[in-house]
PDB file of N, CA and C in Angstrom:
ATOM      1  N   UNK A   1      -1.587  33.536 -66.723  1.00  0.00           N
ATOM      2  CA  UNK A   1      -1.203  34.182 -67.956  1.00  0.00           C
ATOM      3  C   UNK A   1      -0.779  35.627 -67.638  1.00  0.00           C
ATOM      4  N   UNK A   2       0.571  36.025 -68.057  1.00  0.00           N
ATOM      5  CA  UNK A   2       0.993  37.476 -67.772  1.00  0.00           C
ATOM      6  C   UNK A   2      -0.100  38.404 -68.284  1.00  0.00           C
ATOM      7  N   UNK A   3      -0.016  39.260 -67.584  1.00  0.00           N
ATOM      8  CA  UNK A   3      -0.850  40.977 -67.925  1.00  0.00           C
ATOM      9  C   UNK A   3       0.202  41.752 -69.423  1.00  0.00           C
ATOM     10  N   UNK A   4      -0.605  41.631 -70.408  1.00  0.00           N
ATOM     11  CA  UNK A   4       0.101  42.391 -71.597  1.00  0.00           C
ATOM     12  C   UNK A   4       0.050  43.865 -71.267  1.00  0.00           C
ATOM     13  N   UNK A   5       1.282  44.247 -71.430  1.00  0.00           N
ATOM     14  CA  UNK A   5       0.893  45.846 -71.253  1.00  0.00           C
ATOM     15  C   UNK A   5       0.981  46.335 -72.740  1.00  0.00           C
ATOM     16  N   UNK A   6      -0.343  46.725 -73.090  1.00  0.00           N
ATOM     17  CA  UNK A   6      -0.665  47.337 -74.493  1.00  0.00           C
ATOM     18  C   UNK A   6       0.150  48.824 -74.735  1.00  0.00           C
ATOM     19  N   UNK A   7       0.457  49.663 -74.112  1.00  0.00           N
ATOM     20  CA  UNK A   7       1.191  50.960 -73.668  1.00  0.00           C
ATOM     21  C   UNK A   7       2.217  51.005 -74.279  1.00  0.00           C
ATOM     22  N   UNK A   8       2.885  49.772 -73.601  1.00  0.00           N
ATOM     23  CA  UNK A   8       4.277  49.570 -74.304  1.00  0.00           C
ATOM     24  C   UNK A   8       4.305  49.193 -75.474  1.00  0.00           C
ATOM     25  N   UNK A   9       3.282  47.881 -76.043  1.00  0.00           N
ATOM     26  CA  UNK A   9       3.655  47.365 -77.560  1.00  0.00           C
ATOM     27  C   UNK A   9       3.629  48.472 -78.063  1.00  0.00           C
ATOM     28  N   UNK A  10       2.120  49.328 -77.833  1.00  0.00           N
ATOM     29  CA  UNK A  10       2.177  50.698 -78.800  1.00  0.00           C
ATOM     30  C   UNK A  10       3.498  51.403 -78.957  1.00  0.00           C
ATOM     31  N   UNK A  11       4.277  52.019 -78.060  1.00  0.00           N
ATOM     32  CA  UNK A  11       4.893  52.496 -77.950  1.00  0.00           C
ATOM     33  C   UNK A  11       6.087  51.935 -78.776  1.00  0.00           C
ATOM     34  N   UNK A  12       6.534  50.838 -78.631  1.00  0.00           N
ATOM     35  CA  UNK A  12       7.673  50.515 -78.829  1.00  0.00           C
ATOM     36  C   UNK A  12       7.320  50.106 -80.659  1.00  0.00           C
ATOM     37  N   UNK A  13       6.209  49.883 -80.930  1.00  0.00           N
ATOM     38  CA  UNK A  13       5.704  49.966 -82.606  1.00  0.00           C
ATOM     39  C   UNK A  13       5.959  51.229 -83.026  1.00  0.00           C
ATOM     40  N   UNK A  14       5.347  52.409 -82.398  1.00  0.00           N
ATOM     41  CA  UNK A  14       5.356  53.192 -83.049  1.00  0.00           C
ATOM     42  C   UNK A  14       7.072  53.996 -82.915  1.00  0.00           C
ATOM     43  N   UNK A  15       7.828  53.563 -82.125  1.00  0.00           N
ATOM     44  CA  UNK A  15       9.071  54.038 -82.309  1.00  0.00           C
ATOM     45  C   UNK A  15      10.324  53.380 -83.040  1.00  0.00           C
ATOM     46  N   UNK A  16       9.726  51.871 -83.382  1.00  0.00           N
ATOM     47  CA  UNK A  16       9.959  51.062 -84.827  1.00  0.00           C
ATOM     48  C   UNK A  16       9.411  52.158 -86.017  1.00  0.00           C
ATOM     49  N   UNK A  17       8.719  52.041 -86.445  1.00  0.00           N
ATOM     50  CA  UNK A  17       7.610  52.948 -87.358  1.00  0.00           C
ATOM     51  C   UNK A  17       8.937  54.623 -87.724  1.00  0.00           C
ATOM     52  N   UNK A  18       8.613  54.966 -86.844  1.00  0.00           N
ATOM     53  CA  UNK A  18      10.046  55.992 -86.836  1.00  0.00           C
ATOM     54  C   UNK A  18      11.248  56.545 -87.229  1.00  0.00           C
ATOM     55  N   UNK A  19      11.758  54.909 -87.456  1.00  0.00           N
ATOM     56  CA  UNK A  19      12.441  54.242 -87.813  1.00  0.00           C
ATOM     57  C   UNK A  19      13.101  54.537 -89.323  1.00  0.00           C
ATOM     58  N   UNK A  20      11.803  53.806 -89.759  1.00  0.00           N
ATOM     59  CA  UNK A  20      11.715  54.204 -91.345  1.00  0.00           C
ATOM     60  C   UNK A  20      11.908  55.238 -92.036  1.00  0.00           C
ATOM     61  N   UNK A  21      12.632  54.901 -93.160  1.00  0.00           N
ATOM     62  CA  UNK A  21      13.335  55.802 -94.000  1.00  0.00           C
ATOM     63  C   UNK A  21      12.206  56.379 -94.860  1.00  0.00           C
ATOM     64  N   UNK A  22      12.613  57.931 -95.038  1.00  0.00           N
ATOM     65  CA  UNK A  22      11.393  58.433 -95.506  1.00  0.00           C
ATOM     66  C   UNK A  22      11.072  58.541 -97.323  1.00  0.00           C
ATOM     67  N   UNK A  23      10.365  58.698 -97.514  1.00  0.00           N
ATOM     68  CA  UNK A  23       9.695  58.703 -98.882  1.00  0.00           C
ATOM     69  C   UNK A  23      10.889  59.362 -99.454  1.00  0.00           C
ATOM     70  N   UNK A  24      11.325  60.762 -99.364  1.00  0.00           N
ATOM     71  CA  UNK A  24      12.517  60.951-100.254  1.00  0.00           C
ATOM     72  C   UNK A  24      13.972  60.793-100.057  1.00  0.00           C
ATOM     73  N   UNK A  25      13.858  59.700 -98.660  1.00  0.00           N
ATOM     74  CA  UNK A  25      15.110  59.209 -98.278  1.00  0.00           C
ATOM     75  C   UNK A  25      15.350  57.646 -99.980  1.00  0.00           C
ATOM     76  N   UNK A  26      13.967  57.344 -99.665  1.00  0.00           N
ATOM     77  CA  UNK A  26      13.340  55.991-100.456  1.00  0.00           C
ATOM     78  C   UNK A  26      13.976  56.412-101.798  1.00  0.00           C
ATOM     79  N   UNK A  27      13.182  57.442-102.392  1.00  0.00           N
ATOM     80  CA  UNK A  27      13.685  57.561-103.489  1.00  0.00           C
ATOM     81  C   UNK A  27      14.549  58.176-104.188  1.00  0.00           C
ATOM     82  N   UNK A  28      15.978  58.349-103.070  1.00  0.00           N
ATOM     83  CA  UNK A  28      17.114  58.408-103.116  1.00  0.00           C
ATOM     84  C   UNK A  28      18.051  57.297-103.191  1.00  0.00           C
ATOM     85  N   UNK A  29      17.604  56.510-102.475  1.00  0.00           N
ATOM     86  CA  UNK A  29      18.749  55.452-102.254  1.00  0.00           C
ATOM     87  C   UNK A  29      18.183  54.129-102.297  1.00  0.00           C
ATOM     88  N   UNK A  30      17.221  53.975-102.705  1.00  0.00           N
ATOM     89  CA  UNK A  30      16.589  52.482-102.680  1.00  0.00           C
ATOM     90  C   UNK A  30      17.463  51.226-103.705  1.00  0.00           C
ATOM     91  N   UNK A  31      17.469  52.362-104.465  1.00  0.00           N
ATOM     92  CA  UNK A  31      17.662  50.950-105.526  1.00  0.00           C
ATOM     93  C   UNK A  31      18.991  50.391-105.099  1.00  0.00           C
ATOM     94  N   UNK A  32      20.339  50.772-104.706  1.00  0.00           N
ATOM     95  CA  UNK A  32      21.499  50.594-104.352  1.00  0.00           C
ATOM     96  C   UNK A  32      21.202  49.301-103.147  1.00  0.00           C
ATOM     97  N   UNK A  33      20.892  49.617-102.223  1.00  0.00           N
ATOM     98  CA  UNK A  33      20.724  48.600-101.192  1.00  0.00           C
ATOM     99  C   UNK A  33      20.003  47.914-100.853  1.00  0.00           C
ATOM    100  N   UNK A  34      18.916  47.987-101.997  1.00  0.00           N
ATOM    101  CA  UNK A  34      17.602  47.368-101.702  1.00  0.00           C
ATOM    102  C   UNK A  34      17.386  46.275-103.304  1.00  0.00           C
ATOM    103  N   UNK A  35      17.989  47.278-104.422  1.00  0.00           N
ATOM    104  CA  UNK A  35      17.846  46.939-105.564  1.00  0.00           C
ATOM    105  C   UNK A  35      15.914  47.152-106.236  1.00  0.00           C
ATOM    106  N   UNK A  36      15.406  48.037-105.589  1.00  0.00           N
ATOM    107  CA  UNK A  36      14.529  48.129-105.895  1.00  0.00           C
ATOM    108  C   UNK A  36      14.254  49.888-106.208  1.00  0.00           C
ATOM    109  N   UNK A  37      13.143  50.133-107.575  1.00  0.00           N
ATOM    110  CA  UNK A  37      13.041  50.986-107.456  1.00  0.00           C
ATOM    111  C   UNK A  37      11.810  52.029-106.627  1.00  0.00           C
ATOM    112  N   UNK A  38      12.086  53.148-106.726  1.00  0.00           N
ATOM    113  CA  UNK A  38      11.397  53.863-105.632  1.00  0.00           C
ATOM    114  C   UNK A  38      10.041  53.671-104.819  1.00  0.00           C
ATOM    115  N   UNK A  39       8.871  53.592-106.025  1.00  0.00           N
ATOM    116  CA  UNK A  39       7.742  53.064-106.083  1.00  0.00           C
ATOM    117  C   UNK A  39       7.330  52.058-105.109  1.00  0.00           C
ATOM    118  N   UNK A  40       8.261  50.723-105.947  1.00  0.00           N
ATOM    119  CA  UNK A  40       8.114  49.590-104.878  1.00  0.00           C
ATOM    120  C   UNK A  40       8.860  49.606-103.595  1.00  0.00           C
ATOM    121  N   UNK A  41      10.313  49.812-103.277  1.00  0.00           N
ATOM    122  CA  UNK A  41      10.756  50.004-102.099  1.00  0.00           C
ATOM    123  C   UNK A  41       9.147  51.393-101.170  1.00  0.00           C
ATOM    124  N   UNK A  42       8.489  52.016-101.570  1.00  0.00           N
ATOM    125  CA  UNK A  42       7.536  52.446-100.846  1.00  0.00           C
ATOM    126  C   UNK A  42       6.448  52.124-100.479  1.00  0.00           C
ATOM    127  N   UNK A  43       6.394  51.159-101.761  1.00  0.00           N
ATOM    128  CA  UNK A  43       4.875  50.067-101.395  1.00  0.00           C
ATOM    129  C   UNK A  43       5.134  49.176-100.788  1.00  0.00           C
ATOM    130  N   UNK A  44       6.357  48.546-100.175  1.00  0.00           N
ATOM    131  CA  UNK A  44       6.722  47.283 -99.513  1.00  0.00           C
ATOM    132  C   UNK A  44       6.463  47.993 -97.702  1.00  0.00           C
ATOM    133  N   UNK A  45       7.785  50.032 -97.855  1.00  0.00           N
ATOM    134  CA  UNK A  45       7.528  50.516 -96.737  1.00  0.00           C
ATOM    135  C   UNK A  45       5.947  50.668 -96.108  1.00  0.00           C
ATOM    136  N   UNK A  46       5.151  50.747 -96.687  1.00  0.00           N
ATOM    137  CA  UNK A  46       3.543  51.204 -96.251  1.00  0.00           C
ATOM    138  C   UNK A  46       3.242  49.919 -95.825  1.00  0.00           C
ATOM    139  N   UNK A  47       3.673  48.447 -96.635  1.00  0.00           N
ATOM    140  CA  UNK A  47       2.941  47.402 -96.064  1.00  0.00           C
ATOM    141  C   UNK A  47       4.018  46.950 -94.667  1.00  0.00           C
ATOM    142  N   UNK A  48       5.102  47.536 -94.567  1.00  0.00           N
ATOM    143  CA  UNK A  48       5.280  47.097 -93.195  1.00  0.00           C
ATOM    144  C   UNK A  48       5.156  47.912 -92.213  1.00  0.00           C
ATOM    145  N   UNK A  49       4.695  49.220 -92.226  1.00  0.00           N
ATOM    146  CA  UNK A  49       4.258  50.580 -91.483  1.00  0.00           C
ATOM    147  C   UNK A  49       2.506  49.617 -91.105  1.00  0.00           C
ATOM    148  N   UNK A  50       1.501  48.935 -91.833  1.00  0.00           N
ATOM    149  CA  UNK A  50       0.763  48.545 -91.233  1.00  0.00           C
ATOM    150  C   UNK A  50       1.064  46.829 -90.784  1.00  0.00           C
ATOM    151  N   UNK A  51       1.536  46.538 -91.374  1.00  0.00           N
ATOM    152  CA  UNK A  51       2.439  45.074 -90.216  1.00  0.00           C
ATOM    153  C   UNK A  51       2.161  45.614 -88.824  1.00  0.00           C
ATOM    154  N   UNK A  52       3.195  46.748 -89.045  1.00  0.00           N
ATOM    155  CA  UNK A  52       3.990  46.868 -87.438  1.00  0.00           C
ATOM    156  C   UNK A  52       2.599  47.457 -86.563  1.00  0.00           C
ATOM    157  N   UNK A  53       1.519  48.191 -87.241  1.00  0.00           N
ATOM    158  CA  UNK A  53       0.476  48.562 -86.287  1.00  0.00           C
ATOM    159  C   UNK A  53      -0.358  47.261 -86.004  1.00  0.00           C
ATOM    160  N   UNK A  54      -0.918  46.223 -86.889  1.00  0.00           N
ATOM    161  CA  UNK A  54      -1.226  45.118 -86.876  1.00  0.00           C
ATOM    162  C   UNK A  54      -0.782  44.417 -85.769  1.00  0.00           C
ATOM    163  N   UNK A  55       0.201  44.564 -85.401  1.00  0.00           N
ATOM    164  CA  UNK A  55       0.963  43.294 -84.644  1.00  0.00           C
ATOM    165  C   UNK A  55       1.173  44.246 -83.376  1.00  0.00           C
ATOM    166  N   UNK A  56       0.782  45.497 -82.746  1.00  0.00           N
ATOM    167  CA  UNK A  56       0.827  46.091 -82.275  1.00  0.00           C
ATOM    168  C   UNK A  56      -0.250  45.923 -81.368  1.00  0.00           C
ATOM    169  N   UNK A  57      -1.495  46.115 -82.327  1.00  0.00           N
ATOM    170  CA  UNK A  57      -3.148  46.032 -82.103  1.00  0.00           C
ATOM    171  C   UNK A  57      -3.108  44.657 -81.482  1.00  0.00           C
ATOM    172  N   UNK A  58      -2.344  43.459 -82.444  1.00  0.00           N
ATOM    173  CA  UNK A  58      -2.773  42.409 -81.814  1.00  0.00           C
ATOM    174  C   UNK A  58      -3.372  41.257 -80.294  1.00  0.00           C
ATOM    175  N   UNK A  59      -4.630  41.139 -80.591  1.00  0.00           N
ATOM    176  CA  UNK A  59      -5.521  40.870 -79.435  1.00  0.00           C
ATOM    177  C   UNK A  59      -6.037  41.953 -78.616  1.00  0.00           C
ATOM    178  N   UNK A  60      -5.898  43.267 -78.381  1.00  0.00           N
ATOM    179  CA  UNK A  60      -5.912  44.587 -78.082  1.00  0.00           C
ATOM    180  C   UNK A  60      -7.854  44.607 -78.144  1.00  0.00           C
ATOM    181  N   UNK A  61      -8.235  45.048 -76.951  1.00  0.00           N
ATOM    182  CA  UNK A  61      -9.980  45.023 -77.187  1.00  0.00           C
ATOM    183  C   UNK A  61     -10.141  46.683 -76.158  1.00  0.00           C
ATOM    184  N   UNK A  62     -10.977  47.280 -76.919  1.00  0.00           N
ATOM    185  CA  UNK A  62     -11.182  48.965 -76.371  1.00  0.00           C
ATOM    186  C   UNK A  62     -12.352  48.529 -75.559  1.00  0.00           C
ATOM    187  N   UNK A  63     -12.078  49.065 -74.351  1.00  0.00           N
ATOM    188  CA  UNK A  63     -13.041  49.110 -73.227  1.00  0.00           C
ATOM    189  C   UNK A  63     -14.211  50.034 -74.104  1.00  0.00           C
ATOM    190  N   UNK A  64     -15.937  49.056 -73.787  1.00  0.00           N
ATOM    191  CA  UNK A  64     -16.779  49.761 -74.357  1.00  0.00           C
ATOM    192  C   UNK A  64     -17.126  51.301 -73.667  1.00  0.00           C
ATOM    193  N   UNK A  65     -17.571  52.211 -74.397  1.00  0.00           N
ATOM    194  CA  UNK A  65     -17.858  53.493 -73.980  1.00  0.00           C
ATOM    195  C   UNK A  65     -18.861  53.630 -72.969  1.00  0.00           C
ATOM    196  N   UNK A  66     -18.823  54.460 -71.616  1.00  0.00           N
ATOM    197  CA  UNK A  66     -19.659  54.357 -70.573  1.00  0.00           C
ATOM    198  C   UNK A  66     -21.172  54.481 -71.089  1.00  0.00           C
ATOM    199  N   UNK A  67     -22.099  54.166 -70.373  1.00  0.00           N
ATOM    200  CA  UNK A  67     -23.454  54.665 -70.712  1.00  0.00           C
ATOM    201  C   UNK A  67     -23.320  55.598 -70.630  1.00  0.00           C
ATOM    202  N   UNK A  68     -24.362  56.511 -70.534  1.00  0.00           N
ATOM    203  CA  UNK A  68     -24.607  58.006 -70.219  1.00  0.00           C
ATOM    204  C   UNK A  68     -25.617  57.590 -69.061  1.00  0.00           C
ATOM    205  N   UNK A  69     -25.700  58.566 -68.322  1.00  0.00           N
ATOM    206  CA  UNK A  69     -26.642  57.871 -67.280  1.00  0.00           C
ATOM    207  C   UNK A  69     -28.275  58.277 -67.634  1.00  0.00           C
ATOM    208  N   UNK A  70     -28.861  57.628 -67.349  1.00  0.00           N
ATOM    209  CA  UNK A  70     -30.406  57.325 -67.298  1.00  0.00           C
ATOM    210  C   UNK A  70     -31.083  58.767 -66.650  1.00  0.00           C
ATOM    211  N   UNK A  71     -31.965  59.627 -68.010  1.00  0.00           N
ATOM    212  CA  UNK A  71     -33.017  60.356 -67.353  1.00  0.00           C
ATOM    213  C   UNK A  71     -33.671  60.044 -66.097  1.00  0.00           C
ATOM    214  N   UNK A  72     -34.166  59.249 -65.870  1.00  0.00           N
ATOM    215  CA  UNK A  72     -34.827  58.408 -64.795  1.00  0.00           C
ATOM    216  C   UNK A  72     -33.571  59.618 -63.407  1.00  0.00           C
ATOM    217  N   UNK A  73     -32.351  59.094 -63.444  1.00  0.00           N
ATOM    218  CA  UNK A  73     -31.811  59.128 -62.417  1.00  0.00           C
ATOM    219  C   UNK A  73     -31.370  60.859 -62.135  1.00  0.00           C
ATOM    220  N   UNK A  74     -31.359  61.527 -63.260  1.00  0.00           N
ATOM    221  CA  UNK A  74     -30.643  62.797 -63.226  1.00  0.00           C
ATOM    222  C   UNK A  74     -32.115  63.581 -62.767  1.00  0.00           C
ATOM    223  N   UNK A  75     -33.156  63.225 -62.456  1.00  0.00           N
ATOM    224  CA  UNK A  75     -34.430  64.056 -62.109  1.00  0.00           C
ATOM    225  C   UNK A  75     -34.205  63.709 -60.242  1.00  0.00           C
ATOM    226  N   UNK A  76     -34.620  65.364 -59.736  1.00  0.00           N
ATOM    227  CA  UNK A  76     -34.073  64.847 -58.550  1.00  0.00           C
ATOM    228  C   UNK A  76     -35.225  64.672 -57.019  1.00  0.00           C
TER     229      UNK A  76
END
């Protein structure tokens, strides 16, 4: 099974993400090409701004945080 490189999905999500037209781009021009008005063309943008992190994350597991090392060992 290939090695996922997580680095890149991030990367290449968050420069999708970028992408996106902004809130007063939205509620400038939405309704014309979208046929929607502002509101919703922004509530559709937010649900695919977390899509794209979703699918980004996907299968993605954070290495647990080191111990700290043991009193025991730091006495010398």
């Amino acid at each position: 099974m290939p090695k996922i490189d997580y680095e890149d999905r991030f990367y290449v999500a968050l420069k999708r993400i970028t992408c996106y037209m902004t809130p007063a781009g939205l509620r400038r021009t939405s309704q014309r090409p979208y046929g929607l008005d502002h509101a919703e063309a922004l509530e559709m943008a937010y649900e695919n701004v977390i899509a794209e992190a979703k699918s980004a994350l996907r299968g993605y597991r954070r290495k647990p945080p080191a111990l700290p090392a043991s009193p025991s060992s730091l006495r010398g």
